[in-house]
PDB file of N, CA and C in Angstrom:
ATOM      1  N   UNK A   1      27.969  22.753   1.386  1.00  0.00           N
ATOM      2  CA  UNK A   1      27.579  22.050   0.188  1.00  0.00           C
ATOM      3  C   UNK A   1      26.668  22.960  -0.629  1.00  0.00           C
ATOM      4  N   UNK A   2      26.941  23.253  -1.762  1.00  0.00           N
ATOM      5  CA  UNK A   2      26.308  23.963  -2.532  1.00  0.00           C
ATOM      6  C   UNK A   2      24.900  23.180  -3.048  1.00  0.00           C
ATOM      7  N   UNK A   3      24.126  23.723  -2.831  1.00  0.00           N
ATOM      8  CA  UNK A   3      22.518  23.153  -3.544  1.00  0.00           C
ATOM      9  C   UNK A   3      22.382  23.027  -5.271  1.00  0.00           C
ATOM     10  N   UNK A   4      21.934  21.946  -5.622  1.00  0.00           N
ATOM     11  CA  UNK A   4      21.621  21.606  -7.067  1.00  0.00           C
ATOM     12  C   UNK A   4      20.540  22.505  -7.227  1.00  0.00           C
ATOM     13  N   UNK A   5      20.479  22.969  -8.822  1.00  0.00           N
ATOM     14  CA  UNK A   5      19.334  23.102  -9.139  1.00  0.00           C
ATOM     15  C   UNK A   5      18.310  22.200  -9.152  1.00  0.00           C
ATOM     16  N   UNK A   6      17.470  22.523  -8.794  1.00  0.00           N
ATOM     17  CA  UNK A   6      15.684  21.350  -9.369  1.00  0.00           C
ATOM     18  C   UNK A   6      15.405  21.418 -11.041  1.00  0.00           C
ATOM     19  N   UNK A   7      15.700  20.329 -11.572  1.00  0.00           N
ATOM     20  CA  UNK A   7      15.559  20.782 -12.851  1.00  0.00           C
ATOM     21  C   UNK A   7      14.002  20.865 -13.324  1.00  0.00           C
ATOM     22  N   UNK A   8      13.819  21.613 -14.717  1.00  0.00           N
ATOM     23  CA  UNK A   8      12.181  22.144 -15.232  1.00  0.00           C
ATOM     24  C   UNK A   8      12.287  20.941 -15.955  1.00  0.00           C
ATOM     25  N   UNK A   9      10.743  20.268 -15.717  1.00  0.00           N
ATOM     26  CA  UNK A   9      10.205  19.226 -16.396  1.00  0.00           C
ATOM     27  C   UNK A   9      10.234  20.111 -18.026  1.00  0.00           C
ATOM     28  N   UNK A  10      10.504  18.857 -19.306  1.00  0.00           N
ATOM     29  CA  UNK A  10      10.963  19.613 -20.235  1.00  0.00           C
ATOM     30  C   UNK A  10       9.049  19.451 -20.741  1.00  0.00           C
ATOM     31  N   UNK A  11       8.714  20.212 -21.833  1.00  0.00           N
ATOM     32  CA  UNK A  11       7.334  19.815 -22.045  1.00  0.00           C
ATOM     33  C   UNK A  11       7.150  18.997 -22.879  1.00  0.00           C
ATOM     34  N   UNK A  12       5.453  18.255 -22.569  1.00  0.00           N
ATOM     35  CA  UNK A  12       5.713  16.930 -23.417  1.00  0.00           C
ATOM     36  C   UNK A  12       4.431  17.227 -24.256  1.00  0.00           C
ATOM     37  N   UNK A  13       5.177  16.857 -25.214  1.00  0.00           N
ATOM     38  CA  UNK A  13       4.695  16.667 -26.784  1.00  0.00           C
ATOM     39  C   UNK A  13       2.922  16.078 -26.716  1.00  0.00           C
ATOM     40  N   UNK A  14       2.509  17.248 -27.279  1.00  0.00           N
ATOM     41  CA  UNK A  14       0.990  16.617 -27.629  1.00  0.00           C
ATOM     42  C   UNK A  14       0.492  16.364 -28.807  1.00  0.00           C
ATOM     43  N   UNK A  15      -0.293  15.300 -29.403  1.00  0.00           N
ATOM     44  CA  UNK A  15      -0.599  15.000 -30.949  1.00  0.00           C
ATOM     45  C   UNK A  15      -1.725  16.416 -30.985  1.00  0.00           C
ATOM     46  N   UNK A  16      -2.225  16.115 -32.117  1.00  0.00           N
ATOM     47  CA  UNK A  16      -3.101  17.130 -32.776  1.00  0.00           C
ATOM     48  C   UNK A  16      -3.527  16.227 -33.854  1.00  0.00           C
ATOM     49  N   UNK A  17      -4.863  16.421 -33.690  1.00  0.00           N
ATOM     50  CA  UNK A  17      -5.535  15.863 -34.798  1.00  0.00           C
ATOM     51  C   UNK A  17      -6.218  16.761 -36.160  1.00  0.00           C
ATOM     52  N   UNK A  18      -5.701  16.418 -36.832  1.00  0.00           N
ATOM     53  CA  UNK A  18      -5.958  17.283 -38.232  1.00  0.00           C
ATOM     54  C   UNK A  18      -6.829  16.598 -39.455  1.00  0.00           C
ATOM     55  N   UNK A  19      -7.882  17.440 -39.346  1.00  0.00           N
ATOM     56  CA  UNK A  19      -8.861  16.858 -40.311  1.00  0.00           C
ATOM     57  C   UNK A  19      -8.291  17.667 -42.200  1.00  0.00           C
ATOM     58  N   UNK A  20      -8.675  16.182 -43.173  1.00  0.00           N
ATOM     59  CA  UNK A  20      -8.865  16.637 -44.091  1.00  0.00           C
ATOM     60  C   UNK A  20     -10.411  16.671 -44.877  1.00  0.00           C
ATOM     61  N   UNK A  21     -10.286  17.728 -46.026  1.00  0.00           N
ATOM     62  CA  UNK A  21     -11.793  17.893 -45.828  1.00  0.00           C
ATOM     63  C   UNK A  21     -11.817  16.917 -47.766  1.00  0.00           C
ATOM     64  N   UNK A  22     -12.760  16.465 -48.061  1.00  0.00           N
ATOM     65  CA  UNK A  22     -12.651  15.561 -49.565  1.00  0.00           C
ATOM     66  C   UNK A  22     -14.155  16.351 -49.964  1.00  0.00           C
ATOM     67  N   UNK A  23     -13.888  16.715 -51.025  1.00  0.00           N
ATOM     68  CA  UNK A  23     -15.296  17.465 -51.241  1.00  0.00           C
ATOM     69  C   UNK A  23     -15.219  17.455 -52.759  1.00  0.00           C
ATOM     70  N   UNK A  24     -15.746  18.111 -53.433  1.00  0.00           N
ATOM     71  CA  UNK A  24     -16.589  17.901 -55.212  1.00  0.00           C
ATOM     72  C   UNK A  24     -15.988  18.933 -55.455  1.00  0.00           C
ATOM     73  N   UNK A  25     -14.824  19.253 -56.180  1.00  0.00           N
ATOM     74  CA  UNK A  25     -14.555  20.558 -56.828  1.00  0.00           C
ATOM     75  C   UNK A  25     -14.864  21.289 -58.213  1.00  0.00           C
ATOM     76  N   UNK A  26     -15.879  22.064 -58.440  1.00  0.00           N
ATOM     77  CA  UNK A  26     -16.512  22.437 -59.053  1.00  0.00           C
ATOM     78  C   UNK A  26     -15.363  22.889 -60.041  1.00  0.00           C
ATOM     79  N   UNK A  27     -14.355  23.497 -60.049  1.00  0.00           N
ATOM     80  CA  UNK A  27     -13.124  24.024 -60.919  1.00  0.00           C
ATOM     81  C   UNK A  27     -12.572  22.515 -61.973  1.00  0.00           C
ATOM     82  N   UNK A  28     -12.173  21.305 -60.774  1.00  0.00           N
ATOM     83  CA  UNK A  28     -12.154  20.123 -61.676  1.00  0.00           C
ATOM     84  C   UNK A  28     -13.516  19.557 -62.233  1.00  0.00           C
ATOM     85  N   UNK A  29     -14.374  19.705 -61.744  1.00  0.00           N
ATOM     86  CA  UNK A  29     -15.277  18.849 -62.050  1.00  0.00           C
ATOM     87  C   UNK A  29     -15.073  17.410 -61.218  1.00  0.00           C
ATOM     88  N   UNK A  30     -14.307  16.984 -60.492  1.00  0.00           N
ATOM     89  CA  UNK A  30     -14.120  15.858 -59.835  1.00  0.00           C
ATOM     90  C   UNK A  30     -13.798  15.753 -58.306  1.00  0.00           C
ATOM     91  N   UNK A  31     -13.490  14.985 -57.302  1.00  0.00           N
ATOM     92  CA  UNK A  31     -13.459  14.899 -56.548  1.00  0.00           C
ATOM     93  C   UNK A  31     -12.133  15.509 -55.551  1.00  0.00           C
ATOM     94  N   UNK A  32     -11.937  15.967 -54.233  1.00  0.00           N
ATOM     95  CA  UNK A  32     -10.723  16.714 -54.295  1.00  0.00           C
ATOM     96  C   UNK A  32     -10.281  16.310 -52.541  1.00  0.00           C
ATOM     97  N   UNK A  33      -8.977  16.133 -52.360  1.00  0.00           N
ATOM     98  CA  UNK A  33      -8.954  16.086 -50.981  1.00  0.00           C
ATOM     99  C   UNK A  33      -8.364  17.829 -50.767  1.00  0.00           C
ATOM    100  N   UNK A  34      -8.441  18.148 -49.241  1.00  0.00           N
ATOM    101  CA  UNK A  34      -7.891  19.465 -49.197  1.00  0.00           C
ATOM    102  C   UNK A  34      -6.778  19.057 -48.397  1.00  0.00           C
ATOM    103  N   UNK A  35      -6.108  20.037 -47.782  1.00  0.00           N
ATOM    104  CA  UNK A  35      -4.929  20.248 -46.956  1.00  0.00           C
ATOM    105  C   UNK A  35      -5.006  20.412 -45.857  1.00  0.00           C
ATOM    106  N   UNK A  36      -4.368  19.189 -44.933  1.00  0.00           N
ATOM    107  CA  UNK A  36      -4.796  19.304 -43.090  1.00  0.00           C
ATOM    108  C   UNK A  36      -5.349  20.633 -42.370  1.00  0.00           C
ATOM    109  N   UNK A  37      -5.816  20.706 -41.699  1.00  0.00           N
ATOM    110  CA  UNK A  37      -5.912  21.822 -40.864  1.00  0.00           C
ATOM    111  C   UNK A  37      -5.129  21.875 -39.842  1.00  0.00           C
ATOM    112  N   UNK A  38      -5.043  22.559 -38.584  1.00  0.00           N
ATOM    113  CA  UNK A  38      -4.655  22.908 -37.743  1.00  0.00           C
ATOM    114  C   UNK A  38      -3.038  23.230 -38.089  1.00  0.00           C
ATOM    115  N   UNK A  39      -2.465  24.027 -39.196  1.00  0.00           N
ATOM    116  CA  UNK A  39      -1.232  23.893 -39.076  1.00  0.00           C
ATOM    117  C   UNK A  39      -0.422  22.556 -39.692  1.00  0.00           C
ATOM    118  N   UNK A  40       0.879  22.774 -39.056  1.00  0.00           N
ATOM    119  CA  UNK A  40       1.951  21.512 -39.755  1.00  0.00           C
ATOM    120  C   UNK A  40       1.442  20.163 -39.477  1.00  0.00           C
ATOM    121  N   UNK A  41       2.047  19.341 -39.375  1.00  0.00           N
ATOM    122  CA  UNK A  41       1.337  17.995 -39.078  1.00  0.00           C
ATOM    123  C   UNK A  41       3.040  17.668 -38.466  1.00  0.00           C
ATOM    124  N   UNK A  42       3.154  16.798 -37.148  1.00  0.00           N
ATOM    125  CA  UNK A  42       4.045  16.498 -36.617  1.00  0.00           C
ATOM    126  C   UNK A  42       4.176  15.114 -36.112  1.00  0.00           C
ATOM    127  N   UNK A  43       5.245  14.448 -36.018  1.00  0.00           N
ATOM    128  CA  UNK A  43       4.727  13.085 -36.035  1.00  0.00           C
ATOM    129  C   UNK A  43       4.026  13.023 -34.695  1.00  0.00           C
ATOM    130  N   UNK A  44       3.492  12.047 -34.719  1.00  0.00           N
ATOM    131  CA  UNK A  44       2.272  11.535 -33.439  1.00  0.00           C
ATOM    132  C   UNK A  44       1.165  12.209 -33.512  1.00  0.00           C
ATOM    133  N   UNK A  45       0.780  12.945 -34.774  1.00  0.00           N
ATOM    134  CA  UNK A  45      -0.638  13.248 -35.128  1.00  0.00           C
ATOM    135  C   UNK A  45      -1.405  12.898 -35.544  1.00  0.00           C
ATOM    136  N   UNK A  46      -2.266  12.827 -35.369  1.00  0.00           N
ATOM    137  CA  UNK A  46      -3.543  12.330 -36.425  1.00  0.00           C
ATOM    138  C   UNK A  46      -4.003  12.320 -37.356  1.00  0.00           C
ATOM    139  N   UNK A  47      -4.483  12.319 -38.554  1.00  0.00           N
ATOM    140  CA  UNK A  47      -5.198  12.849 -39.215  1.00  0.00           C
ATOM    141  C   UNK A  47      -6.680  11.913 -39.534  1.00  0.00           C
ATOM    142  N   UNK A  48      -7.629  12.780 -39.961  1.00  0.00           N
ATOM    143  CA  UNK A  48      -8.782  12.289 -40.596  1.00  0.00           C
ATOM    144  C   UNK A  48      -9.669  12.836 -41.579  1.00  0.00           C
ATOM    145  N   UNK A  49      -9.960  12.005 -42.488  1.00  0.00           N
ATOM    146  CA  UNK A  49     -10.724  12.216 -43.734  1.00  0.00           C
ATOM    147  C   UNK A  49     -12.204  12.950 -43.118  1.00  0.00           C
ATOM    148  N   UNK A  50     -12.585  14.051 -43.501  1.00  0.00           N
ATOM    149  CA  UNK A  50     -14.243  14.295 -43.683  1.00  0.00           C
ATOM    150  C   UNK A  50     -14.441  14.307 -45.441  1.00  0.00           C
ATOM    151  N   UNK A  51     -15.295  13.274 -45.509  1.00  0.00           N
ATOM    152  CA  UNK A  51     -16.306  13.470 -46.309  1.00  0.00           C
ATOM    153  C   UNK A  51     -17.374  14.430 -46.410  1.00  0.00           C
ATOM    154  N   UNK A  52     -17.460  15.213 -47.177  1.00  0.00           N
ATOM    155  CA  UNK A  52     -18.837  15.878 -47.803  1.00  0.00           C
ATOM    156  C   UNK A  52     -19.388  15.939 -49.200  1.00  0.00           C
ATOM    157  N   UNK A  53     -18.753  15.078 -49.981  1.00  0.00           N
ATOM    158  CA  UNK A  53     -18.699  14.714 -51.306  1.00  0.00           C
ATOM    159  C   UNK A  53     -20.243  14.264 -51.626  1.00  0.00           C
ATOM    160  N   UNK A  54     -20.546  13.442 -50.672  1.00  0.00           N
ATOM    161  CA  UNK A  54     -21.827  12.536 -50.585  1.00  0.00           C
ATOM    162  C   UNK A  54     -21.472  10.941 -51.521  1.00  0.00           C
ATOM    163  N   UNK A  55     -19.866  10.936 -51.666  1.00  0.00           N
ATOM    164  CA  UNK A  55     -19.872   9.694 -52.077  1.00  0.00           C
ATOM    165  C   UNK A  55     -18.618   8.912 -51.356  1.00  0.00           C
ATOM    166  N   UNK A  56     -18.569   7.665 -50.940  1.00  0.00           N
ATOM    167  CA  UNK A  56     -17.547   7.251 -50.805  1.00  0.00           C
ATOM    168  C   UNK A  56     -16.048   7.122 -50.991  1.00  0.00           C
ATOM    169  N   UNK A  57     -15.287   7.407 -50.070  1.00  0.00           N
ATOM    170  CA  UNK A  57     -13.817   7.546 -50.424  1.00  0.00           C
ATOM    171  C   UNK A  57     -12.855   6.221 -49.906  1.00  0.00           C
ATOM    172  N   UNK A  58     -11.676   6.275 -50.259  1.00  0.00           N
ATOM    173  CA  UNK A  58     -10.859   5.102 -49.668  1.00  0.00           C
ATOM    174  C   UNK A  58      -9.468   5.672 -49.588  1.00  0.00           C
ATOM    175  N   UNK A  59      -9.156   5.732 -48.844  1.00  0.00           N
ATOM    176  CA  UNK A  59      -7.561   5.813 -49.065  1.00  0.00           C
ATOM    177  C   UNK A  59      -6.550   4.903 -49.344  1.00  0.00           C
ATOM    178  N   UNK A  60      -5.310   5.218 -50.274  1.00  0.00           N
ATOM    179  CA  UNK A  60      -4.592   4.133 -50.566  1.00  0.00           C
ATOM    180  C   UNK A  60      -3.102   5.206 -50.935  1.00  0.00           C
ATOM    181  N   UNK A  61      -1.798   4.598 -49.842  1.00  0.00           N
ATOM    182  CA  UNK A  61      -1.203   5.274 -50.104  1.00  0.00           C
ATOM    183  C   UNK A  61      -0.529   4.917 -51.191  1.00  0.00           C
ATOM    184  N   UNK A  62       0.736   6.259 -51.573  1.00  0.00           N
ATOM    185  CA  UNK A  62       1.656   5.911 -52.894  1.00  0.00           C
ATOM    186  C   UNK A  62       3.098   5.603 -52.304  1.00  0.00           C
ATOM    187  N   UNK A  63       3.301   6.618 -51.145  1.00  0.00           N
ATOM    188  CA  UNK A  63       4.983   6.924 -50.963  1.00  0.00           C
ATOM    189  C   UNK A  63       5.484   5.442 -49.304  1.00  0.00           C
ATOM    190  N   UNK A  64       6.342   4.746 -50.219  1.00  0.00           N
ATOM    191  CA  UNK A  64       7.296   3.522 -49.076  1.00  0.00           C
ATOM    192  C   UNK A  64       7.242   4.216 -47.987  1.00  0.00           C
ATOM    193  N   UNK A  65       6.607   3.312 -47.260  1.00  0.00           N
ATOM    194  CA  UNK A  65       6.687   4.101 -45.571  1.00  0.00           C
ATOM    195  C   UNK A  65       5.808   4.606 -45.045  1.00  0.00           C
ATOM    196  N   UNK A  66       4.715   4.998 -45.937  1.00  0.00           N
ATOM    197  CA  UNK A  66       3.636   5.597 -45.169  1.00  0.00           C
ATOM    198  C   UNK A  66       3.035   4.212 -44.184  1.00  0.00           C
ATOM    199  N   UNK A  67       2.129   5.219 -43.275  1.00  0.00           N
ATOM    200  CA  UNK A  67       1.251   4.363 -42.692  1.00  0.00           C
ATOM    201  C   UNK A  67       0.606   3.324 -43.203  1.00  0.00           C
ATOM    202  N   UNK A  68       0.503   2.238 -42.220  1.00  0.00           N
ATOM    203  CA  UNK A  68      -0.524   0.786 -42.921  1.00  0.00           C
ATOM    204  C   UNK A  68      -1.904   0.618 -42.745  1.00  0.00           C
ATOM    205  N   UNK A  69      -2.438   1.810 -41.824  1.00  0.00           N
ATOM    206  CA  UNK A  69      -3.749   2.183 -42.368  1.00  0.00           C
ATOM    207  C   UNK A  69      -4.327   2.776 -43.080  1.00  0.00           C
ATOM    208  N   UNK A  70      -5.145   2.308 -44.155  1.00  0.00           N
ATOM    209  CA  UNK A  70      -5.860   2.376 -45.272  1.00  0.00           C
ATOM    210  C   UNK A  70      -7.128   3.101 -44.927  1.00  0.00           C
ATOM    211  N   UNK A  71      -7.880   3.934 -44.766  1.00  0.00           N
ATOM    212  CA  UNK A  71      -9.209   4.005 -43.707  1.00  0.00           C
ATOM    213  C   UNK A  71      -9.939   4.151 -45.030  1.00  0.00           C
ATOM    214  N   UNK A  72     -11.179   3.552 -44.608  1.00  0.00           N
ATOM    215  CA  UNK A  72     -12.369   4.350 -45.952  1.00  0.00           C
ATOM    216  C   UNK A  72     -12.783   5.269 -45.144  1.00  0.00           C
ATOM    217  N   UNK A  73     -13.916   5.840 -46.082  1.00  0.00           N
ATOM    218  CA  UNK A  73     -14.251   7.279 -45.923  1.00  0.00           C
ATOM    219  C   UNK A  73     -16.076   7.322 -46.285  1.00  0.00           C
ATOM    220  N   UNK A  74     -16.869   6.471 -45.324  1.00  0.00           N
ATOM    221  CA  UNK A  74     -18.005   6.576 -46.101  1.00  0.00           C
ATOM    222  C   UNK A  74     -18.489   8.216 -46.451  1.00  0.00           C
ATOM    223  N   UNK A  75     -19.334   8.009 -47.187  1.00  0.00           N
ATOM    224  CA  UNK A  75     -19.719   9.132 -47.406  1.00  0.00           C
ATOM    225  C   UNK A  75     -20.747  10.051 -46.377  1.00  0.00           C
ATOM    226  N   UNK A  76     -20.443  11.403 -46.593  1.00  0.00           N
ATOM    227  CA  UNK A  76     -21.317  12.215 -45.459  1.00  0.00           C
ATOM    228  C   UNK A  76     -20.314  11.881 -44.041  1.00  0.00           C
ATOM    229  N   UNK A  77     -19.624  11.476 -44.228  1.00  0.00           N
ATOM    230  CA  UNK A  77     -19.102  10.982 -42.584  1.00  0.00           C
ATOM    231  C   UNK A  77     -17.724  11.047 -42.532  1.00  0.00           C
ATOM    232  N   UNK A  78     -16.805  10.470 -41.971  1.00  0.00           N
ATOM    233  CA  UNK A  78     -15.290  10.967 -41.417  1.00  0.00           C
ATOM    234  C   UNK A  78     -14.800   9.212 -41.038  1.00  0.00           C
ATOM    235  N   UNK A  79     -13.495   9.105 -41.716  1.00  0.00           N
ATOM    236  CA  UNK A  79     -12.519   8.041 -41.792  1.00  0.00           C
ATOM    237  C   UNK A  79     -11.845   7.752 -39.863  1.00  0.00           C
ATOM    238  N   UNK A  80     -11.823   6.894 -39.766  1.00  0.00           N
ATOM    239  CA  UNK A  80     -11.232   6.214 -38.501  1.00  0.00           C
ATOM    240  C   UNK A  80      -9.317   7.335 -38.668  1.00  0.00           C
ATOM    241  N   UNK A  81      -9.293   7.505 -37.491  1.00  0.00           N
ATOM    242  CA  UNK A  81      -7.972   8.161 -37.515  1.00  0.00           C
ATOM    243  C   UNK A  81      -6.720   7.129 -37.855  1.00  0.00           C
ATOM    244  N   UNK A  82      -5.627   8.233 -38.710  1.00  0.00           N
ATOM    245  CA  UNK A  82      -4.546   7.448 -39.009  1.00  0.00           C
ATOM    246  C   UNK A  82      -3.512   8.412 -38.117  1.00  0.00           C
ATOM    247  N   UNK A  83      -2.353   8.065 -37.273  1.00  0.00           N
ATOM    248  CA  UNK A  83      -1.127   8.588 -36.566  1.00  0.00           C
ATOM    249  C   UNK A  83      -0.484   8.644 -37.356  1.00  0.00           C
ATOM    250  N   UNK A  84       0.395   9.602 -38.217  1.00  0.00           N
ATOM    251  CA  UNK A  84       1.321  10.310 -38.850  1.00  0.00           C
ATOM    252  C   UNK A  84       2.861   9.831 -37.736  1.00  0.00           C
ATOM    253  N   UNK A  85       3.734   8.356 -37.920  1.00  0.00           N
ATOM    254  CA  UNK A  85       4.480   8.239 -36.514  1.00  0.00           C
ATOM    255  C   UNK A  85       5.928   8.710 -37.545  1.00  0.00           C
ATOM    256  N   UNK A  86       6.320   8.928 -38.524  1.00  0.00           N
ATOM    257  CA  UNK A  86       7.705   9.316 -39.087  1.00  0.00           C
ATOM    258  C   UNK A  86       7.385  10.586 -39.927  1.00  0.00           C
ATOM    259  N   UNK A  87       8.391  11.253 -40.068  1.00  0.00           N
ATOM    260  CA  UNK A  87       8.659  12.426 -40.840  1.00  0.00           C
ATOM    261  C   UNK A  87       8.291  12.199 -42.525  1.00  0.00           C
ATOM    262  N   UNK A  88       8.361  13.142 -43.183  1.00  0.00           N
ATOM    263  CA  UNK A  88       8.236  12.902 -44.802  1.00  0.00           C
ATOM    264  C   UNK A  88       7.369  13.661 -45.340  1.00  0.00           C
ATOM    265  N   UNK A  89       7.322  13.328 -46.663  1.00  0.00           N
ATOM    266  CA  UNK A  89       6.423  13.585 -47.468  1.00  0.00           C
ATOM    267  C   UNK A  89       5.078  12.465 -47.976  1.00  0.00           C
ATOM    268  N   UNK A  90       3.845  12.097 -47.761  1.00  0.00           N
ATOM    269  CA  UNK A  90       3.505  11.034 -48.180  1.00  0.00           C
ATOM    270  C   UNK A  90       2.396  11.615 -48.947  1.00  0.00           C
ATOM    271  N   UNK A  91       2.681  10.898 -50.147  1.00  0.00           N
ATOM    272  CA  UNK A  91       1.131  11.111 -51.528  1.00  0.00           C
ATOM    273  C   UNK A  91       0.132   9.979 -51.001  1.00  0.00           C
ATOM    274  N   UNK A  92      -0.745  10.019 -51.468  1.00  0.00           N
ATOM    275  CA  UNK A  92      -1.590   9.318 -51.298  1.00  0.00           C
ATOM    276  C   UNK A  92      -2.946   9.426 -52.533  1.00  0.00           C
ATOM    277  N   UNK A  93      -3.699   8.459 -52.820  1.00  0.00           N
ATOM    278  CA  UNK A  93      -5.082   8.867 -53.995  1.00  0.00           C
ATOM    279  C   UNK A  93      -6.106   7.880 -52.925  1.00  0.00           C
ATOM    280  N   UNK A  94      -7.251   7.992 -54.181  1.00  0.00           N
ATOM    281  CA  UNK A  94      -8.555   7.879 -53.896  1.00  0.00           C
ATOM    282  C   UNK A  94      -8.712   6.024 -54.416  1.00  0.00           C
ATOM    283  N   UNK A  95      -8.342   5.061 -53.295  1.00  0.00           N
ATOM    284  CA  UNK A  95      -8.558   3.686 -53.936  1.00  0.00           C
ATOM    285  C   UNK A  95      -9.871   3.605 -54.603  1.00  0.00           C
ATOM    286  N   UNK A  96     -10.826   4.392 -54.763  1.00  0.00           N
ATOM    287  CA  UNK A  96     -12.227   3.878 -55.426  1.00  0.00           C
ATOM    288  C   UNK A  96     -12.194   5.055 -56.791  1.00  0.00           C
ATOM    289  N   UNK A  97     -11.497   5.855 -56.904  1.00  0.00           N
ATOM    290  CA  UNK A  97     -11.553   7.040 -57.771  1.00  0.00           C
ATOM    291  C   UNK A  97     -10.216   7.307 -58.624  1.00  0.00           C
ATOM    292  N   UNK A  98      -9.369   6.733 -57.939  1.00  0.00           N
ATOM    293  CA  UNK A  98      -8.072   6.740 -58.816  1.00  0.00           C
ATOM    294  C   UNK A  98      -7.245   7.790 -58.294  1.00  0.00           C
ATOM    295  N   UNK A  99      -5.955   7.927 -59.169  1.00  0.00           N
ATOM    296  CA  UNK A  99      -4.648   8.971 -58.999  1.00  0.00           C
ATOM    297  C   UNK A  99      -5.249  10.262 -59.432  1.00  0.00           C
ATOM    298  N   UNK A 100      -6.452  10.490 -59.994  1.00  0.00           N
ATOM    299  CA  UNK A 100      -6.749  12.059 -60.410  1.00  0.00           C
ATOM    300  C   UNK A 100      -7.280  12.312 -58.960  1.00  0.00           C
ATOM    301  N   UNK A 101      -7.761  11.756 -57.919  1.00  0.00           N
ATOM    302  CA  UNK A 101      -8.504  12.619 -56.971  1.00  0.00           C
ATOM    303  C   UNK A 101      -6.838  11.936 -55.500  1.00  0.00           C
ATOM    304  N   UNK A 102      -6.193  12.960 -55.528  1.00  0.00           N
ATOM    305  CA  UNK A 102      -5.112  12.494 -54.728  1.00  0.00           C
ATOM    306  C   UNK A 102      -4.600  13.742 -53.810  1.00  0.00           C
ATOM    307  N   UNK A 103      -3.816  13.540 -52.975  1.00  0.00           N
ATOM    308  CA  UNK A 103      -3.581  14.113 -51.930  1.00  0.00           C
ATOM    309  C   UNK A 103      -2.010  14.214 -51.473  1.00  0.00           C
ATOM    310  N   UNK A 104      -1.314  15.033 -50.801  1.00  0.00           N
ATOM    311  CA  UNK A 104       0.051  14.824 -49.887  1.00  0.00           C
ATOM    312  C   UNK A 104      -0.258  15.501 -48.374  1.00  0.00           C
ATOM    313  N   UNK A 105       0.295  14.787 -47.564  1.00  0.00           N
ATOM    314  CA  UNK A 105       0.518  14.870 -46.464  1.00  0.00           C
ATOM    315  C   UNK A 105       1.747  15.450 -46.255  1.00  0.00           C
ATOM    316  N   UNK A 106       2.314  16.448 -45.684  1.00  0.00           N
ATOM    317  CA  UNK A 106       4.001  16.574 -45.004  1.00  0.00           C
ATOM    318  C   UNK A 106       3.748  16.593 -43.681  1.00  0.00           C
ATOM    319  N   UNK A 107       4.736  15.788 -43.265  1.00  0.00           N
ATOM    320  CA  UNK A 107       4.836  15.778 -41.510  1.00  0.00           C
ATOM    321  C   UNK A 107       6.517  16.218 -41.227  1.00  0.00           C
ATOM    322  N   UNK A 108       6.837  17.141 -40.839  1.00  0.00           N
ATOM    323  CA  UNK A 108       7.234  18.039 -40.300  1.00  0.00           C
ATOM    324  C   UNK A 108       8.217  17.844 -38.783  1.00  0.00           C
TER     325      UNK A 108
END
């Protein structure tokens, strides 16, 4: 009888949490989110708002489908994590500041 291979456990997928940073951009004159860190964003990741603005933020998305958490963003401090769980593109703005201080996410 010929012996099976033992098959290799395949590897399992780890989230990553990716901070965005919301800060005062001196070029606009207004408020600004930046662009995740750590790389792509993949689904089952995280992300979270840091504040350093020194003023309050809110998130509110634009694009069908995004996530249904909304997190605020007090100021000086960092938003409750949101899981990125489907692929896309998602916009998003500033519910207390409007569509000029806005953001996209791609998850990958």
């Amino acid at each position: 009888m010929t012996p099976k291979p033992t098959p290799t456990p395949s590897a399992t997928p780890h989230s990553v949490q990716h901070v965005v940073m919301v800060t005062f951009s001196t070029t606009t004159n207004f408020f600004a989110f930046g662009k995740p860190n750590n790389g792509t964003v993949h689904a089952g990741d995280t992300i979270v708002w840091q504040d350093v603005s020194g003023v309050d933020h809110a998130i509110a998305w634009d694009t069908p489908g995004s996530p249904t958490d909304a997190p605020a963003i007090p100021a000086d401090s960092t938003s409750t994590p949101v899981t990125m769980t489907m692929t896309g593109t998602f916009h998003y703005h500033c519910a207390i500041h409007g569509t000029l201080q806005a953001g996209t996410i791609v998850v990958g």
